[in-house]
N, C-alpha and C. Protein backbone atom coordinates (compact mmCIF):
# COMPACT_ATOMS: atom_id res chain seq x y z
N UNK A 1 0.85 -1.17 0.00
CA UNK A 1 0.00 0.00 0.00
C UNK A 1 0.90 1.24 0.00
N UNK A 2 0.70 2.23 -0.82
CA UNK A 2 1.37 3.07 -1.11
C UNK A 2 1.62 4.45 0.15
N UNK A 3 0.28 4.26 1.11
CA UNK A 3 0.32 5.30 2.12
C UNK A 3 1.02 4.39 3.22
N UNK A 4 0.97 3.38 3.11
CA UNK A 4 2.19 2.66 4.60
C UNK A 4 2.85 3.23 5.12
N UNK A 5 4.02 3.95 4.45
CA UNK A 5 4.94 4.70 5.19
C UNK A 5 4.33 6.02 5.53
N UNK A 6 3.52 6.36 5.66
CA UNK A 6 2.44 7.63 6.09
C UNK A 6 2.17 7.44 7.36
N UNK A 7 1.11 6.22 7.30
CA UNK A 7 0.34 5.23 8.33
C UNK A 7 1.76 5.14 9.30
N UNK A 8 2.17 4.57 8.66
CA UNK A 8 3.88 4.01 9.88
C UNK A 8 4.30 5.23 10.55
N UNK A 9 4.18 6.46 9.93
CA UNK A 9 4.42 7.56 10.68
C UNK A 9 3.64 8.22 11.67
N UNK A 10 2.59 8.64 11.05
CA UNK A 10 1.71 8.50 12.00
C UNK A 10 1.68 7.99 13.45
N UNK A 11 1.59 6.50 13.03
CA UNK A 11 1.77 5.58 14.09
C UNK A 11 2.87 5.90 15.38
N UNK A 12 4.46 5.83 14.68
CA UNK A 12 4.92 6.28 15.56
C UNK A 12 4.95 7.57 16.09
N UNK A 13 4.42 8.42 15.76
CA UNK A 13 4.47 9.76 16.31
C UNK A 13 3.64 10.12 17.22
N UNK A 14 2.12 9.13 17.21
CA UNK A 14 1.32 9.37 17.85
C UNK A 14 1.19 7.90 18.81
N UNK A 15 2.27 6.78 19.10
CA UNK A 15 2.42 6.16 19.74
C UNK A 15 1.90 6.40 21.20
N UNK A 16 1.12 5.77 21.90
CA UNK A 16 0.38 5.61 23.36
C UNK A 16 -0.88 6.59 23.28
N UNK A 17 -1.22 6.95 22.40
CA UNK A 17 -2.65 7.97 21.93
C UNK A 17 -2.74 7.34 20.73
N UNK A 18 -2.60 6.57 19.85
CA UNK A 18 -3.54 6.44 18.77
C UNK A 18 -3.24 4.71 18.72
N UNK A 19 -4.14 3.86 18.42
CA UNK A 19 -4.06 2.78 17.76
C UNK A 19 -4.50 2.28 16.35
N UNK A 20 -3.51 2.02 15.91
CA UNK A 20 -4.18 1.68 14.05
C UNK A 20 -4.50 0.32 13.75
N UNK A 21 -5.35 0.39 13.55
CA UNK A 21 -5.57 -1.08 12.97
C UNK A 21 -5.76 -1.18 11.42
N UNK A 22 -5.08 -1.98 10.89
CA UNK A 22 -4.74 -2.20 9.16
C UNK A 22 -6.23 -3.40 8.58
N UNK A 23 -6.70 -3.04 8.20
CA UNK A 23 -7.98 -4.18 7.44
C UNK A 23 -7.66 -4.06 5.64
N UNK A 24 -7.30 -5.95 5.46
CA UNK A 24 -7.50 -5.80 4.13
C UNK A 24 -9.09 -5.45 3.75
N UNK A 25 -9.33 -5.03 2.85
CA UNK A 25 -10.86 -4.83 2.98
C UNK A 25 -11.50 -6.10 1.98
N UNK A 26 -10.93 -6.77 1.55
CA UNK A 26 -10.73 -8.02 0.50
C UNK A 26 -10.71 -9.32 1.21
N UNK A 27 -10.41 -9.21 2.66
CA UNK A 27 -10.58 -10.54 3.84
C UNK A 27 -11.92 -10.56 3.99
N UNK A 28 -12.70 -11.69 4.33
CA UNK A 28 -14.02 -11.67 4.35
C UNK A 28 -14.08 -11.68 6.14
N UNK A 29 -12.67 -11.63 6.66
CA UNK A 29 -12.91 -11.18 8.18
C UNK A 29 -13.38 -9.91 8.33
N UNK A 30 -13.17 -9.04 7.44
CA UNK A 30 -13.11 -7.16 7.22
C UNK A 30 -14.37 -7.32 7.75
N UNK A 31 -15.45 -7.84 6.78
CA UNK A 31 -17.47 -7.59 6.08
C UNK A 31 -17.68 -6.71 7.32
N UNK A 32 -17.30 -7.69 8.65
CA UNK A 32 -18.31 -6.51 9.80
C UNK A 32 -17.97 -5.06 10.01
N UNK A 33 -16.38 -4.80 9.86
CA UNK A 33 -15.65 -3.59 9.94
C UNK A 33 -16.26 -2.49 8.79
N UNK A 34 -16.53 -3.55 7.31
CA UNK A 34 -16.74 -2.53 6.18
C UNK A 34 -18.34 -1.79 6.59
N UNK A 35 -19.27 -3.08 7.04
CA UNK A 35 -20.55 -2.67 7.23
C UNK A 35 -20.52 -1.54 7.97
N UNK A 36 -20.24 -1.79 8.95
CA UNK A 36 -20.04 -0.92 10.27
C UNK A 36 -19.90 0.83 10.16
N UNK A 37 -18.71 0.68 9.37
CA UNK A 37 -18.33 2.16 8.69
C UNK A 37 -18.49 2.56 7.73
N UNK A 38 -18.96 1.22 6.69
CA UNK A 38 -19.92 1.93 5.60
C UNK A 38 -18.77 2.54 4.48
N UNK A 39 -18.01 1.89 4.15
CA UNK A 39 -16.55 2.33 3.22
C UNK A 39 -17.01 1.37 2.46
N UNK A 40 -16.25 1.61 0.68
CA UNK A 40 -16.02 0.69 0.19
C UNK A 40 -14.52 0.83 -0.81
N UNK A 41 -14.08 1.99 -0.76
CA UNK A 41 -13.18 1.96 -1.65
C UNK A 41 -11.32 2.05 -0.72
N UNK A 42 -10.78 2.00 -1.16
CA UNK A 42 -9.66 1.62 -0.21
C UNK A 42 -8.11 2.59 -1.13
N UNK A 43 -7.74 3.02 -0.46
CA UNK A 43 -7.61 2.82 1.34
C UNK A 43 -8.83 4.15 1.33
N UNK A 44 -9.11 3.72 2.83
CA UNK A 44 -9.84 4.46 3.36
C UNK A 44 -9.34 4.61 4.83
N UNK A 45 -9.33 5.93 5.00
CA UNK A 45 -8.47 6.13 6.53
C UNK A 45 -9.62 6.65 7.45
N UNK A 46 -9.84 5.99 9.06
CA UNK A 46 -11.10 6.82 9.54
C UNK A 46 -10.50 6.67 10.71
N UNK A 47 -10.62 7.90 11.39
CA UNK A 47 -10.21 7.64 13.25
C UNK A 47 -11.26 8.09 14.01
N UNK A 48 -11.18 7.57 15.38
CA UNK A 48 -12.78 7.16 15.98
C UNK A 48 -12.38 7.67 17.38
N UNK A 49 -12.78 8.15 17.88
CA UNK A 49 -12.67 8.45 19.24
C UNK A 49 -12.65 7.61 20.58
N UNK A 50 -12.37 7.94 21.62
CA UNK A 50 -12.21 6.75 22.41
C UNK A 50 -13.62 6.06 22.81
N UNK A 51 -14.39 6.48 22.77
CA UNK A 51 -16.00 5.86 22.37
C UNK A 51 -16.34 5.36 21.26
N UNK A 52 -15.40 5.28 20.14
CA UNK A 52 -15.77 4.36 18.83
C UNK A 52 -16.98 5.37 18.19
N UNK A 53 -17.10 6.27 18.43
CA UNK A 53 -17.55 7.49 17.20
C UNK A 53 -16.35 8.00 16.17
N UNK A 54 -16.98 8.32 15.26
CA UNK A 54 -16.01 8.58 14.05
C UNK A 54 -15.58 9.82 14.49
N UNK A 55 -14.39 10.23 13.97
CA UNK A 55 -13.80 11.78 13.95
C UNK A 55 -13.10 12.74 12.80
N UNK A 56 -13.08 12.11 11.95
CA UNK A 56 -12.55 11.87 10.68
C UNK A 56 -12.30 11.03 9.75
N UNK A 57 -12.53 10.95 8.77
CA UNK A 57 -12.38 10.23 7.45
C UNK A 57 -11.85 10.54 6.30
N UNK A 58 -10.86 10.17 5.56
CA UNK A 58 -10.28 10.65 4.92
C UNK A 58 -10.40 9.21 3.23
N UNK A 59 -10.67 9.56 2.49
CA UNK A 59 -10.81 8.28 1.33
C UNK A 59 -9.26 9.19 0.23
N UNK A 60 -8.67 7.86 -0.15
CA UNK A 60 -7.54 8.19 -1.38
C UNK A 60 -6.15 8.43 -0.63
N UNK A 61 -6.03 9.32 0.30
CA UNK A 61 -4.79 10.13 1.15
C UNK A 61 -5.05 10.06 2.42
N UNK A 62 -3.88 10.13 2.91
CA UNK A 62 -4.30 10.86 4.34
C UNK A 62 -2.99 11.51 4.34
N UNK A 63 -3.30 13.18 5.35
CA UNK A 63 -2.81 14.25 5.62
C UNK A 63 -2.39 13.78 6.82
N UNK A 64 -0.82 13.66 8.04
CA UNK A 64 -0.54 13.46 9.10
C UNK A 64 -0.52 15.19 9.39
N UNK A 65 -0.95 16.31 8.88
CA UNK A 65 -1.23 16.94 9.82
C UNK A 65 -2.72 17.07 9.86
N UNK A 66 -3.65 16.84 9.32
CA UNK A 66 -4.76 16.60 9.45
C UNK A 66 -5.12 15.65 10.66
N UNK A 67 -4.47 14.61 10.81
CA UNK A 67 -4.36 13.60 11.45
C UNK A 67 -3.94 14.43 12.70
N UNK A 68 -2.92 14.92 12.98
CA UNK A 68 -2.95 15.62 14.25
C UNK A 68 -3.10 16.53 14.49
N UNK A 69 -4.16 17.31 13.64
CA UNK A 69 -4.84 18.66 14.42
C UNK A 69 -6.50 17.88 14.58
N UNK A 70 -6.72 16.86 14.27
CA UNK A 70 -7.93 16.44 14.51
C UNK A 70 -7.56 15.71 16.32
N UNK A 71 -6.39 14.89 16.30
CA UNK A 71 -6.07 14.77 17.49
C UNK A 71 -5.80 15.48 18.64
N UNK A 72 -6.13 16.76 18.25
CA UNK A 72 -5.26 17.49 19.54
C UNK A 72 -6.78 18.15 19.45
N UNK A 73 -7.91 17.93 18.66
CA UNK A 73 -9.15 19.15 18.88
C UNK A 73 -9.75 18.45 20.69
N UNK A 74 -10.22 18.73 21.37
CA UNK A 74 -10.74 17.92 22.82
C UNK A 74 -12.24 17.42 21.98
């Protein structure tokens, strides 16, 4: 996947505040994840709050400063 090293950044930068979880969306383990959030095209980037409400979504790219000015909003 071409945003990996994005994601990987991300990741570590926002290490002990964010957890990522990677879904092929092509595993038929995904179906409940895809239903759930209602995506179909990939990648699709979405971060959820610590209540599992959405907070952003991003389809095609994702912006790591987008990514952390959405993290730092309370």
């Amino acid at each position: 996947m071409a945003a990996s090293p994005v994601v990987d950044g991300i990741e570590r930068q926002h290490a002990g505040h964010l957890i990522v979880v990677r879904l092929n969306a092509q595993d038929p383990s995904a179906l409940p994840w895809l239903s759930r959030f209602g995506f179909q095209a990939t990648p699709t980037f979405i971060l959820l709050d610590a209540s599992g409400q959405e907070t952003w979504r991003s389809v095609g790219s994702i912006d790591p400063e987008r990514v952390a000015e959405t993290l730092a909003t309370p």
